[in-house]
C-alpha atoms as a PDB file:
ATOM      1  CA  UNK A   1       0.000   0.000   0.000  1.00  0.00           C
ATOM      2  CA  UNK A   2       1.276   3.259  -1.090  1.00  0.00           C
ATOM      3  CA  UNK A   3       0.685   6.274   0.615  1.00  0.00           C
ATOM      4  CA  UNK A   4       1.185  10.248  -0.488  1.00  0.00           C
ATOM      5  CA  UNK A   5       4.338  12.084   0.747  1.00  0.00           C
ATOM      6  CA  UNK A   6       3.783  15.337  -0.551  1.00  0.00           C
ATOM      7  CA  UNK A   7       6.415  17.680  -0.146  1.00  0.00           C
ATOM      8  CA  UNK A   8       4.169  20.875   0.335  1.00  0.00           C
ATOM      9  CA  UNK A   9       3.724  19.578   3.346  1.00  0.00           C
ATOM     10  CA  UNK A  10       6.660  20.247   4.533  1.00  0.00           C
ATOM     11  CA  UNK A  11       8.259  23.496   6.047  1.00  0.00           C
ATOM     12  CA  UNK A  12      11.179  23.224   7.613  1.00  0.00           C
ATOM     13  CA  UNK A  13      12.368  20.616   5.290  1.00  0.00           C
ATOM     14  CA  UNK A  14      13.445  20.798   1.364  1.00  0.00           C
ATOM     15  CA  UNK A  15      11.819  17.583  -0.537  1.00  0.00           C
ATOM     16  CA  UNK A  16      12.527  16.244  -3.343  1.00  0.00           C
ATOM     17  CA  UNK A  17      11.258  12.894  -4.615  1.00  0.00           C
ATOM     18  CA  UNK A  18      13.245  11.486  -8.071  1.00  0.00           C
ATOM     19  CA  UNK A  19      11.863   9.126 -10.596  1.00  0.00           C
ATOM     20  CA  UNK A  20      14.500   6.680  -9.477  1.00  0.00           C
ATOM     21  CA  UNK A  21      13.027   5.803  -5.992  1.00  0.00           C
ATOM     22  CA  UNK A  22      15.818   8.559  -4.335  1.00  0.00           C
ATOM     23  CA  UNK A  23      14.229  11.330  -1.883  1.00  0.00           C
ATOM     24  CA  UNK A  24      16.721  14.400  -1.176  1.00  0.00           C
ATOM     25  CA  UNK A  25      15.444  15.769   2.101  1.00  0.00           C
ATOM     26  CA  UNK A  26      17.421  19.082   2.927  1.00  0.00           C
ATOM     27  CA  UNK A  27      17.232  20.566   6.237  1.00  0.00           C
ATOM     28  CA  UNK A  28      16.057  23.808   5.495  1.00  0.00           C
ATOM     29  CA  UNK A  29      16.569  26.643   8.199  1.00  0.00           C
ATOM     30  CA  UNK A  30      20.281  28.001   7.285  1.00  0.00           C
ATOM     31  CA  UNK A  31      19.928  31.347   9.115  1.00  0.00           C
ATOM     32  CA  UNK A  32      19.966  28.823  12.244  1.00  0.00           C
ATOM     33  CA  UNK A  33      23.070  26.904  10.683  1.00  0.00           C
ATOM     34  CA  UNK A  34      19.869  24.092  10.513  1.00  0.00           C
ATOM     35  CA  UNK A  35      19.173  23.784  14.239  1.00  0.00           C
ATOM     36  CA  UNK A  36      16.664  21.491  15.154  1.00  0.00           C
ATOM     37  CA  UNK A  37      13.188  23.168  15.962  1.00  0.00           C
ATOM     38  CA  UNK A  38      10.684  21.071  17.732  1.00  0.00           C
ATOM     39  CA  UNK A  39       8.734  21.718  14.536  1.00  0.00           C
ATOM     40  CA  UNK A  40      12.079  20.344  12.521  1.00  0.00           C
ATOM     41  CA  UNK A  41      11.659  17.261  14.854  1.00  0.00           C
ATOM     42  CA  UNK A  42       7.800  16.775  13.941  1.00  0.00           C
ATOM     43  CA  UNK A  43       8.440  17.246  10.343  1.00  0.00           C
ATOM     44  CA  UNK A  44      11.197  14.332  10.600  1.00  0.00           C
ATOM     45  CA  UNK A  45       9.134  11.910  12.126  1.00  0.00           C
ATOM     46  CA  UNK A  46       6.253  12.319  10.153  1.00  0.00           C
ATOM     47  CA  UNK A  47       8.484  12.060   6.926  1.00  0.00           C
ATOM     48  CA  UNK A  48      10.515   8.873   7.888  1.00  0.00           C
ATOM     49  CA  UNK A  49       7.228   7.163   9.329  1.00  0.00           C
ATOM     50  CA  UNK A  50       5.626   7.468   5.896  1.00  0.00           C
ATOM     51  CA  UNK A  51       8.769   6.773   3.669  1.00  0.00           C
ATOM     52  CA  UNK A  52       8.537   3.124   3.867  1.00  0.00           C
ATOM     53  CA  UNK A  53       5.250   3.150   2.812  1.00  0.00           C
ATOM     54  CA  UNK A  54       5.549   5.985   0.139  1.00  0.00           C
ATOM     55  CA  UNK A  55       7.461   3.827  -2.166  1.00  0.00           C
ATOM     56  CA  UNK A  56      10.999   5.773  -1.063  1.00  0.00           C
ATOM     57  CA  UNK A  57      14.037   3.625  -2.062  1.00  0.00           C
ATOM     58  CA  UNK A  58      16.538   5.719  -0.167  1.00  0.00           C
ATOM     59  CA  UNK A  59      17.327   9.139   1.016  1.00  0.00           C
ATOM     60  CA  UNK A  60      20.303  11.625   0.656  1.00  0.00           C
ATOM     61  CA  UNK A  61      19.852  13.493   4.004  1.00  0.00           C
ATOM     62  CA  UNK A  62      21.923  17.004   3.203  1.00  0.00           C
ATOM     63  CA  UNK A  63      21.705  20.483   5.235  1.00  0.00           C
ATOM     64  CA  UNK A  64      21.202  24.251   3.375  1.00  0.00           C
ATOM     65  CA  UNK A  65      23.919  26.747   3.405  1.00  0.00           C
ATOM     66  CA  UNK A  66      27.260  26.095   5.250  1.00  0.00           C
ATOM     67  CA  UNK A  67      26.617  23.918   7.582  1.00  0.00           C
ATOM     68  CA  UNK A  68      24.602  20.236   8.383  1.00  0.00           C
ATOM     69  CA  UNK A  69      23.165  21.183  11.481  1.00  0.00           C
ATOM     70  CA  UNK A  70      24.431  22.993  14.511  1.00  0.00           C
ATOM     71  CA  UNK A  71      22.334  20.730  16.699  1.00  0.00           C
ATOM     72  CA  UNK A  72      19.347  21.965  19.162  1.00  0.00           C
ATOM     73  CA  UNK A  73      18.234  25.274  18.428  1.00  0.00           C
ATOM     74  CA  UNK A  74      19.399  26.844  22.026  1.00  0.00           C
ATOM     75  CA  UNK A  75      17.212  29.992  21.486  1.00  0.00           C
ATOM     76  CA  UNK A  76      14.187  27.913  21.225  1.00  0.00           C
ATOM     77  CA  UNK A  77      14.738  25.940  24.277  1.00  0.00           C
ATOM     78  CA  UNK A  78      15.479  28.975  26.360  1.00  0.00           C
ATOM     79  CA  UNK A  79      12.867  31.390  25.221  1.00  0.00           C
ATOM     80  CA  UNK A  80      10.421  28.274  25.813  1.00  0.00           C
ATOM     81  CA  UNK A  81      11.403  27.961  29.167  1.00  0.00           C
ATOM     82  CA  UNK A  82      10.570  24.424  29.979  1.00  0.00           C
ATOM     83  CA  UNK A  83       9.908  22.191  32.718  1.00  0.00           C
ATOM     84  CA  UNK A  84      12.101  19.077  33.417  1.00  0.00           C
ATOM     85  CA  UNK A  85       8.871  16.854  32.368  1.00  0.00           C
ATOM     86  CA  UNK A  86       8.325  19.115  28.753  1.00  0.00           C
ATOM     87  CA  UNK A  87      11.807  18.925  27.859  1.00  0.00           C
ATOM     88  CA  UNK A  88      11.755  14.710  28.695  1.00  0.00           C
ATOM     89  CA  UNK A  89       8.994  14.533  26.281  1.00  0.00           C
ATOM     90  CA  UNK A  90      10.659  16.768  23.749  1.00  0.00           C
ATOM     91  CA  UNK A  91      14.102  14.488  23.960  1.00  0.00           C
ATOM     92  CA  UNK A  92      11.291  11.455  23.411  1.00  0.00           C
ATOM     93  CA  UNK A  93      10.130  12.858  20.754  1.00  0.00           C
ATOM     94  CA  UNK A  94      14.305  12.932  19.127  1.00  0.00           C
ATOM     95  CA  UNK A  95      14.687   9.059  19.928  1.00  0.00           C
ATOM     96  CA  UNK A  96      10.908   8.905  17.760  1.00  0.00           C
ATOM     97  CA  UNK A  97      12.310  10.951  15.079  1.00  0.00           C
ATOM     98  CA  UNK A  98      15.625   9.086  15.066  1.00  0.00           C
ATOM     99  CA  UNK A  99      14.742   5.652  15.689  1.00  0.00           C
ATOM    100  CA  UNK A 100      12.408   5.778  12.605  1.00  0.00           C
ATOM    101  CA  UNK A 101      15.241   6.680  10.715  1.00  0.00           C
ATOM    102  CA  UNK A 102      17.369   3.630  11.817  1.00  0.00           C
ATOM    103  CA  UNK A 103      15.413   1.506  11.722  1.00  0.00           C
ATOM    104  CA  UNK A 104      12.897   2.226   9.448  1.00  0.00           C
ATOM    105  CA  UNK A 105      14.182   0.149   6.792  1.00  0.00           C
ATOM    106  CA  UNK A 106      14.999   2.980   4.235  1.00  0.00           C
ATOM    107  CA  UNK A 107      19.010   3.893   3.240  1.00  0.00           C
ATOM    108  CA  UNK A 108      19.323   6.797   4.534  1.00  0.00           C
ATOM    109  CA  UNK A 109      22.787   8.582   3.095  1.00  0.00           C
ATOM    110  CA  UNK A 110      23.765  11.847   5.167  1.00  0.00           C
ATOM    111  CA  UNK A 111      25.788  14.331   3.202  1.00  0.00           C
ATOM    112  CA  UNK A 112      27.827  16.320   5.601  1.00  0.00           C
ATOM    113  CA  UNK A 113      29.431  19.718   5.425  1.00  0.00           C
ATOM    114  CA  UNK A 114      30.096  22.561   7.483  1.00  0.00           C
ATOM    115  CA  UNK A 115      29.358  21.921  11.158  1.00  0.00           C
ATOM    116  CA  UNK A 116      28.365  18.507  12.705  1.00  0.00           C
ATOM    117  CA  UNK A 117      27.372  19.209  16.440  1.00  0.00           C
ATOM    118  CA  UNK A 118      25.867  18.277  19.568  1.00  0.00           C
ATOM    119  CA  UNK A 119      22.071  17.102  18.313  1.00  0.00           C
ATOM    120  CA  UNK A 120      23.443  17.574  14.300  1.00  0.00           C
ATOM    121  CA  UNK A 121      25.931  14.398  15.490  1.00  0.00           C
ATOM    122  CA  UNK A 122      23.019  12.507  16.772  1.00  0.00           C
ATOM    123  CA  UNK A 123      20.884  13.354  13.602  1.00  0.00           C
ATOM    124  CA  UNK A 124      23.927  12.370  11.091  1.00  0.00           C
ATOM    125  CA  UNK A 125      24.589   9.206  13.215  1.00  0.00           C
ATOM    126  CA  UNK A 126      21.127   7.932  12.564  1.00  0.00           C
ATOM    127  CA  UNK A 127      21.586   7.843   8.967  1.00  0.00           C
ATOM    128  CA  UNK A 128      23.387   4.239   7.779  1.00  0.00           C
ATOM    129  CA  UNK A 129      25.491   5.834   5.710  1.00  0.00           C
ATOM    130  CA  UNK A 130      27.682   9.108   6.393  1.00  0.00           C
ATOM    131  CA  UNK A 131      29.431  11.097   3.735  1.00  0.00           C
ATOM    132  CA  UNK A 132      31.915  13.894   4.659  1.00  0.00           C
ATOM    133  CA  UNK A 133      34.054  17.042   3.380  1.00  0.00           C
ATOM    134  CA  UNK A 134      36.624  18.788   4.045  1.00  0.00           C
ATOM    135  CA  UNK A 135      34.540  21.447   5.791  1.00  0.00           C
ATOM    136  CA  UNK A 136      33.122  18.558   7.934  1.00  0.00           C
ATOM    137  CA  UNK A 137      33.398  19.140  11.527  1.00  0.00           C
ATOM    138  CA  UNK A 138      32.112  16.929  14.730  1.00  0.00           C
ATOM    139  CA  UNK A 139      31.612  18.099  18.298  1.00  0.00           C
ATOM    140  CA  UNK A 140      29.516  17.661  21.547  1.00  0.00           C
ATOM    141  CA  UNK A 141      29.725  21.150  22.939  1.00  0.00           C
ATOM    142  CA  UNK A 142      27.632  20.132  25.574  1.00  0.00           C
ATOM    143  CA  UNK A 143      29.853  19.836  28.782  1.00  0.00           C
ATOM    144  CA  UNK A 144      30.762  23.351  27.598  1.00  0.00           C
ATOM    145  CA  UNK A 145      27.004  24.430  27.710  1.00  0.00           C
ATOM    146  CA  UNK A 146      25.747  23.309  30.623  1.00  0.00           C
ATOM    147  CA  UNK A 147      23.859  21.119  28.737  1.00  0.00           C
ATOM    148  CA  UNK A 148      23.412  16.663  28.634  1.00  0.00           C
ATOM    149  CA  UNK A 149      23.009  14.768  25.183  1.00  0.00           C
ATOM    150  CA  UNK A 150      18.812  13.790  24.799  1.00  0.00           C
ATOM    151  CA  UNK A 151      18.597  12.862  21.255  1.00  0.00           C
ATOM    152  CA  UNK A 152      20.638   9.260  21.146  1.00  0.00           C
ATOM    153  CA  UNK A 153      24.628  10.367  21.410  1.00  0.00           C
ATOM    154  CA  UNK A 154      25.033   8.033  24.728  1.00  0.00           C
ATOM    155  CA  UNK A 155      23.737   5.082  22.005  1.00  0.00           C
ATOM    156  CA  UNK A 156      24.785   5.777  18.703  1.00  0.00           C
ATOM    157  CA  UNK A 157      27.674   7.984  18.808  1.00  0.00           C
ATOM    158  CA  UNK A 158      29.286   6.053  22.181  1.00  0.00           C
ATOM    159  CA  UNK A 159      28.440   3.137  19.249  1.00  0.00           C
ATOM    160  CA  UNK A 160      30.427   4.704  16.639  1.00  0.00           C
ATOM    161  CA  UNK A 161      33.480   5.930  18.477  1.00  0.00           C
ATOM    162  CA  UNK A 162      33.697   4.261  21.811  1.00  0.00           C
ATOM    163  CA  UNK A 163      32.340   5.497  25.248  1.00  0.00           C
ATOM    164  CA  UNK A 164      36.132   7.121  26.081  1.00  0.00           C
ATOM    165  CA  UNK A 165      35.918   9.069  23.157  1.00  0.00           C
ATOM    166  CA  UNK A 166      32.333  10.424  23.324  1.00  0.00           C
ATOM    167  CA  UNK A 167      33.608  11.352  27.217  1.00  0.00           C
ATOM    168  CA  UNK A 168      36.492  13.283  25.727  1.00  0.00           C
ATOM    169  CA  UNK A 169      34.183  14.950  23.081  1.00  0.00           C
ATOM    170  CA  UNK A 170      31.676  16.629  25.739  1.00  0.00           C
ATOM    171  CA  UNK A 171      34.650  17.063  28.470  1.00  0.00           C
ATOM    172  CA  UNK A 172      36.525  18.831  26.524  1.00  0.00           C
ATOM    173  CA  UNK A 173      34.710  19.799  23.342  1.00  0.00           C
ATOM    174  CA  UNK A 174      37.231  18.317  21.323  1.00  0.00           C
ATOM    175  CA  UNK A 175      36.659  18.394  17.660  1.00  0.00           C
ATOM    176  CA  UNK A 176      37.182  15.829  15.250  1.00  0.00           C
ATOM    177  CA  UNK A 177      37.503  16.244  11.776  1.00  0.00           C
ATOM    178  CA  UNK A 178      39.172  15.078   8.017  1.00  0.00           C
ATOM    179  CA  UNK A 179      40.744  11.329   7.607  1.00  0.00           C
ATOM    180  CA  UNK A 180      41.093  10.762  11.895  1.00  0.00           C
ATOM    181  CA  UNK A 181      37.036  11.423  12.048  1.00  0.00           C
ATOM    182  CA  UNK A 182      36.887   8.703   9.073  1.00  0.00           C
ATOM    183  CA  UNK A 183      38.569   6.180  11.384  1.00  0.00           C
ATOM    184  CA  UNK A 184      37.016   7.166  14.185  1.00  0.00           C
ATOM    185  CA  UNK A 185      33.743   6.135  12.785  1.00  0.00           C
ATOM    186  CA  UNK A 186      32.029   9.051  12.455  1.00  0.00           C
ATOM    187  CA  UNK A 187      32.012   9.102   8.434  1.00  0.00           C
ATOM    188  CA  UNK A 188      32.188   5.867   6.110  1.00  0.00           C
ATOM    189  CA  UNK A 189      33.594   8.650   3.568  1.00  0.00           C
ATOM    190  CA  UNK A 190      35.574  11.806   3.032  1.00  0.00           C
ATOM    191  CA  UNK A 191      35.170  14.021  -0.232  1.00  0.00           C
ATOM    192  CA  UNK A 192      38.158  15.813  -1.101  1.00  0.00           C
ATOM    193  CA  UNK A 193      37.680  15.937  -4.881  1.00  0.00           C
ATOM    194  CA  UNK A 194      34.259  17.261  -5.033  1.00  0.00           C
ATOM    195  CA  UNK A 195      31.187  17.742  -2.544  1.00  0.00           C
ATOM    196  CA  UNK A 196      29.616  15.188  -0.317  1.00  0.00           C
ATOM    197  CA  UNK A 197      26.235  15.816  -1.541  1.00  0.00           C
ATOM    198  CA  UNK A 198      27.036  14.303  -4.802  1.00  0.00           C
ATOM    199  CA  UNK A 199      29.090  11.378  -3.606  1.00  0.00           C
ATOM    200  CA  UNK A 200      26.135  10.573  -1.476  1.00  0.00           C
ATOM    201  CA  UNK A 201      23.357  10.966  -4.007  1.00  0.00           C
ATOM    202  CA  UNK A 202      25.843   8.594  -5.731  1.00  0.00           C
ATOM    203  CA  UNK A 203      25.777   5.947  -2.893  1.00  0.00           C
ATOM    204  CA  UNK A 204      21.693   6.616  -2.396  1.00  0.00           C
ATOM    205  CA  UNK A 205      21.437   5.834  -6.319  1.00  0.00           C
ATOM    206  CA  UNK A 206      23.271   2.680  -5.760  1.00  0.00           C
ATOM    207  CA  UNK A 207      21.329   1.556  -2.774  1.00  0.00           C
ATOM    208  CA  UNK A 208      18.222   2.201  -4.370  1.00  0.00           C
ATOM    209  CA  UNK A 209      18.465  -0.480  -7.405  1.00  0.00           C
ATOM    210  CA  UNK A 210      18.828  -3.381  -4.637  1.00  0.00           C
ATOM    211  CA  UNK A 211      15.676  -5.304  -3.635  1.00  0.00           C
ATOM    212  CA  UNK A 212      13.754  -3.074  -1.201  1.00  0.00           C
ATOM    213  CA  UNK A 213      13.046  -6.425   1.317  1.00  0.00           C
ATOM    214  CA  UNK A 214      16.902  -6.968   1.312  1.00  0.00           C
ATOM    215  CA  UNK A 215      17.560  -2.675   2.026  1.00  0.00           C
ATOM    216  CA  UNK A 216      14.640  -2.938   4.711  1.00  0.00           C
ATOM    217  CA  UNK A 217      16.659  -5.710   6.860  1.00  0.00           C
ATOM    218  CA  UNK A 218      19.708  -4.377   6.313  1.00  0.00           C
ATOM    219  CA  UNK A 219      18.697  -0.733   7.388  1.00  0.00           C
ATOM    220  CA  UNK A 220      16.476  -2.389  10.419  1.00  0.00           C
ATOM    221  CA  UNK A 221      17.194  -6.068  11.019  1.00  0.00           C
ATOM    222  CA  UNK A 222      20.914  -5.433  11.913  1.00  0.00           C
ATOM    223  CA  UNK A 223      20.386  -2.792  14.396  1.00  0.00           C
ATOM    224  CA  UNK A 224      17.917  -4.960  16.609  1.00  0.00           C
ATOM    225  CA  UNK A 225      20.091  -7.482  16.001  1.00  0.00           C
ATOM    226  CA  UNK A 226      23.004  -5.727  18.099  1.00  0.00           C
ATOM    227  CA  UNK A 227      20.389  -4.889  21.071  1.00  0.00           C
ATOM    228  CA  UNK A 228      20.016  -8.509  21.305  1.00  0.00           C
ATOM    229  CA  UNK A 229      21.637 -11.316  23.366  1.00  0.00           C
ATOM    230  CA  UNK A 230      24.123 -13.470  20.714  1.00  0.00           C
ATOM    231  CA  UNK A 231      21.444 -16.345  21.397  1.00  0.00           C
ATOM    232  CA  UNK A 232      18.129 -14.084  20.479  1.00  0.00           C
ATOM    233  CA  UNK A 233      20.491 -12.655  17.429  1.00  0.00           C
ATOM    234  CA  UNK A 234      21.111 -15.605  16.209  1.00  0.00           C
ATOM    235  CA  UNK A 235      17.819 -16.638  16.034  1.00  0.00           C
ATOM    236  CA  UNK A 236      16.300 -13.201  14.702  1.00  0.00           C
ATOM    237  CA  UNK A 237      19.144 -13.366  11.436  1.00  0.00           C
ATOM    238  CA  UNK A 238      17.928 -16.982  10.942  1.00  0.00           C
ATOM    239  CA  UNK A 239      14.182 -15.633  10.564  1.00  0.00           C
ATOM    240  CA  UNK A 240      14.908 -12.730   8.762  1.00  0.00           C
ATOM    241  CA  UNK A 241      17.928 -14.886   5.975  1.00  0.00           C
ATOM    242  CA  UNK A 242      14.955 -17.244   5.608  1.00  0.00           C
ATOM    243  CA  UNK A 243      12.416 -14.482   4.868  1.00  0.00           C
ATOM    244  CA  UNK A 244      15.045 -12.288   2.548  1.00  0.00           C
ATOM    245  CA  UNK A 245      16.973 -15.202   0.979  1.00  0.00           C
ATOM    246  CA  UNK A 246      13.537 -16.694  -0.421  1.00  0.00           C
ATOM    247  CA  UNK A 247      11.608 -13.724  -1.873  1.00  0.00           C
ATOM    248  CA  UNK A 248      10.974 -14.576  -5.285  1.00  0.00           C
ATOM    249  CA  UNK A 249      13.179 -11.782  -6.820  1.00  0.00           C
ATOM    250  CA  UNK A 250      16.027 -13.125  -4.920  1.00  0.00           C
ATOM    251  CA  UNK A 251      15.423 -16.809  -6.119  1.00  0.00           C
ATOM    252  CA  UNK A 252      15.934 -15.815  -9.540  1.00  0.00           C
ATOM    253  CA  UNK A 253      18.720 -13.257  -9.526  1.00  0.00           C
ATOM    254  CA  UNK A 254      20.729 -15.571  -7.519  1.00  0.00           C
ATOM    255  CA  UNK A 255      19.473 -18.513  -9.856  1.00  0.00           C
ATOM    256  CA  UNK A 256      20.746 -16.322 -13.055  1.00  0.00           C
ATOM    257  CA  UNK A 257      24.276 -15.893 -10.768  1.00  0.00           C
ATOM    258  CA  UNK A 258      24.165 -19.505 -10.591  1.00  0.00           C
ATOM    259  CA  UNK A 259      23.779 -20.533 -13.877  1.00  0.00           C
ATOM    260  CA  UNK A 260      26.993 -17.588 -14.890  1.00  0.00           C
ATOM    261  CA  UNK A 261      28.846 -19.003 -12.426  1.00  0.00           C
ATOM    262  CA  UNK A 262      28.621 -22.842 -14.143  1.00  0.00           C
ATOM    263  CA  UNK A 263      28.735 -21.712 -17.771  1.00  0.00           C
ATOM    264  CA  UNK A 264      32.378 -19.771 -16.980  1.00  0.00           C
ATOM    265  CA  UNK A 265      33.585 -23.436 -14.780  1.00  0.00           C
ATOM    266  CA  UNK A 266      32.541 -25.770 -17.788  1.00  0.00           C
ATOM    267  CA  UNK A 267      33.839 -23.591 -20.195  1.00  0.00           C
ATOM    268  CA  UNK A 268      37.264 -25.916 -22.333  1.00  0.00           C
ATOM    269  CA  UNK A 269      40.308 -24.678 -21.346  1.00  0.00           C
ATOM    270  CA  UNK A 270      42.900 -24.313 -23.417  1.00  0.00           C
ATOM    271  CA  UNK A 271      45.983 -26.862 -23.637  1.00  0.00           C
ATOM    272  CA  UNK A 272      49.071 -25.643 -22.608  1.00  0.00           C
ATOM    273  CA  UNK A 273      52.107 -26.791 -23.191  1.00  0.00           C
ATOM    274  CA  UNK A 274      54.219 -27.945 -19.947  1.00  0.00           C
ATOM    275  CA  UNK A 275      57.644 -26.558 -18.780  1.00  0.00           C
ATOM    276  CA  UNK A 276      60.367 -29.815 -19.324  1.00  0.00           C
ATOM    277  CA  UNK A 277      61.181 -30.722 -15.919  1.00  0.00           C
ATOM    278  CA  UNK A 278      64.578 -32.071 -14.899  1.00  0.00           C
ATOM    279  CA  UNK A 279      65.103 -35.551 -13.708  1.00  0.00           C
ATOM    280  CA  UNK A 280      66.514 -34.759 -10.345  1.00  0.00           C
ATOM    281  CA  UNK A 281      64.888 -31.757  -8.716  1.00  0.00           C
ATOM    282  CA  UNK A 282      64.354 -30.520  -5.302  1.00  0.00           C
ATOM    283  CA  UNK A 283      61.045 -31.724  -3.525  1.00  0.00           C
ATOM    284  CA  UNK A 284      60.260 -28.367  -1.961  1.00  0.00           C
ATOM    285  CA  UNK A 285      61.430 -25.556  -4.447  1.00  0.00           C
ATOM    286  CA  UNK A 286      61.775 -27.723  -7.843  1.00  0.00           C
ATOM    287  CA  UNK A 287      64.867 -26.193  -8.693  1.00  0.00           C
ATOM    288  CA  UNK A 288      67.429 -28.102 -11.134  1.00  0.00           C
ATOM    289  CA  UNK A 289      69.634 -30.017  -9.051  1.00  0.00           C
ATOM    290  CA  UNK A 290      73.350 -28.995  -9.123  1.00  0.00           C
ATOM    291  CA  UNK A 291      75.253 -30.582 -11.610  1.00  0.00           C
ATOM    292  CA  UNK A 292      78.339 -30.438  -9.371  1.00  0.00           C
ATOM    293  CA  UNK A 293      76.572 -33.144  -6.738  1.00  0.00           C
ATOM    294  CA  UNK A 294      75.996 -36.486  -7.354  1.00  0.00           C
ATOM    295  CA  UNK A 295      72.049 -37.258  -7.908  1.00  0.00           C
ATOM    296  CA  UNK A 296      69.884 -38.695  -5.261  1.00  0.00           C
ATOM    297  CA  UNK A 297      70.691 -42.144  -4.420  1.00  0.00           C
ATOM    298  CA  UNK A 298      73.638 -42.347  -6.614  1.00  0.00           C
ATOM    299  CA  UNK A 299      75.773 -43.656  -3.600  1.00  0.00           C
ATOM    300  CA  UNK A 300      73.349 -46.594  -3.005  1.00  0.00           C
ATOM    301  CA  UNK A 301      72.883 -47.684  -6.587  1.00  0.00           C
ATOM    302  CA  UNK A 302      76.594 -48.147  -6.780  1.00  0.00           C
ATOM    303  CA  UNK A 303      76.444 -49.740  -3.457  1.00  0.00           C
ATOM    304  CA  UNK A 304      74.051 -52.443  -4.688  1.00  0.00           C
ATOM    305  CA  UNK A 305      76.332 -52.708  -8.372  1.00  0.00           C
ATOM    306  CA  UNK A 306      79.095 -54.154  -6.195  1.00  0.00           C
END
């Protein structure tokens, strides 16, 4: 069932949906360097709780202007003024908007530029896939601010990097960026030719011409899979190989595969003609034995001539 995702909709966010299955949804407030709005939040759940169902292959998740997103919009939450119990529910509804990205069984591709901070890292680490530039910044300011992560950075990011590292980020604001952010984990790749937008909508493109039952496991079935006891896990990727490995578009792609793969191993080889080998060689390197010695067992030949 296939249900309308019309980007007029939408406010805060930039949609666009291509003939080719790929969404580009652009964070659109760069006067705020993208902060997140409660009313960014909303727009993000409803648009990732409707994607699966709106025939979306995958999504290139990019930010306007100069940056991805600087993270919670701090004006917002001060002029608002909230209680401890509003601002619980408003960090709820983060983990909503993020957890339907993760595991909402749609690629998500994040193309990252600019600045990469505090809730903008929690965003960008909900997305499977993370392209960065040179530009490309990440920090958790918030030990500096007064301020605790609420949108998933004590799950994901402690995930990505390790819970010493995450420590040292909101300690110390220390900021990661280039190649060491790549091997930290917080980027698959870095863009140093040309910008991570198109890379991404590369990636996104590529995604989107595999079978959507195998992308929906992949994007969802692996990360319940790691909340899981090894002996649940186990189980759960039995279930979901024997649901994916059998749909009927698997079958026969892997059937054509098959039938490649036996054509090229009965195809006639050609004779070759083989190297003359020497009478007396070494066992272990097969190289000529030295004229200047005696051949193997020449001693006990003559020994039995006598």
């Amino acid at each position: 069932m296939s249900v309308d995702l019309d980007p007029n909709r939408f406010v805060f966010l930039d949609i666009e949906h291509r003939d080719d299955g790929v969404s580009i949804v652009v964070l659109n407030r760069p006067e705020k360097r993208n902060a997140l709005s409660l009313a960014t939040i909303d727009e993000l759940v409803q648009f990732f709780s409707t994607a699966p169902r709106a025939g979306v292959k995958a999504v290139v998740l990019a930010g306007a202007g100069d940056h991805f997103c600087a993270g919670l919009d701090l004006i917002e939450h001060h002029d608002a003024n909230r209680t401890p119990a509003e601002f619980m529910h408003v960090c709820l509804r983060w983990h909503e908007a993020f957890n339907k990205m993760e595991y909402g069984g749609v690629p998500i591709v994040a193309a990252l530029h600019g600045a990469v901070v505090g809730g903008g890292l929690e965003l960008a680490s909900s997305a499977h896939i993370r392209v960065m530039d040179d530009s490309t910044y990440f920090a958790l300011p918030e030990g500096q601010r007064g301020l605790f992560t609420g949108g998933g950075a004590t799950i994901r990011v402690a995930q990505l990097v390790g819970k010493a590292r995450m420590i040292d980020m909101m300690l110390t604001g220390r900021v990661h960026q280039g190649q060491a952010a790549v091997d930290l984990g917080l980027a698959q790749y870095l863009e140093t030719e040309r910008s991570s937008f198109d890379r991404a909508v590369e990636l996104a493109e590529q995604a989107a011409r595999n079978l959507r039952l195998t992308n929906f496991a992949i994007c969802s079935a692996i990360s319940h899979v790691q909340n899981m006891s090894s002996f649940d896990a186990a189980y759960t990727e039995s279930v979901v190989a024997g649901v994916v490995n059998t749909q009927q578009h698997s079958t026969t792609l892997n059937q054509t595969l098959a039938n490649v793969s036996l054509r090229s191993r009965t195809r006639p080889l050609r004779a070759r003609a083989l190297p003359a080998r020497n009478e007396y060689t070494h066992r272990k390197d097969r190289r000529p034995w030295p004229r200047s010695l005696p051949p193997p067992g020449f001693e006990s030949r003559r020994s039995t001539t006598r």
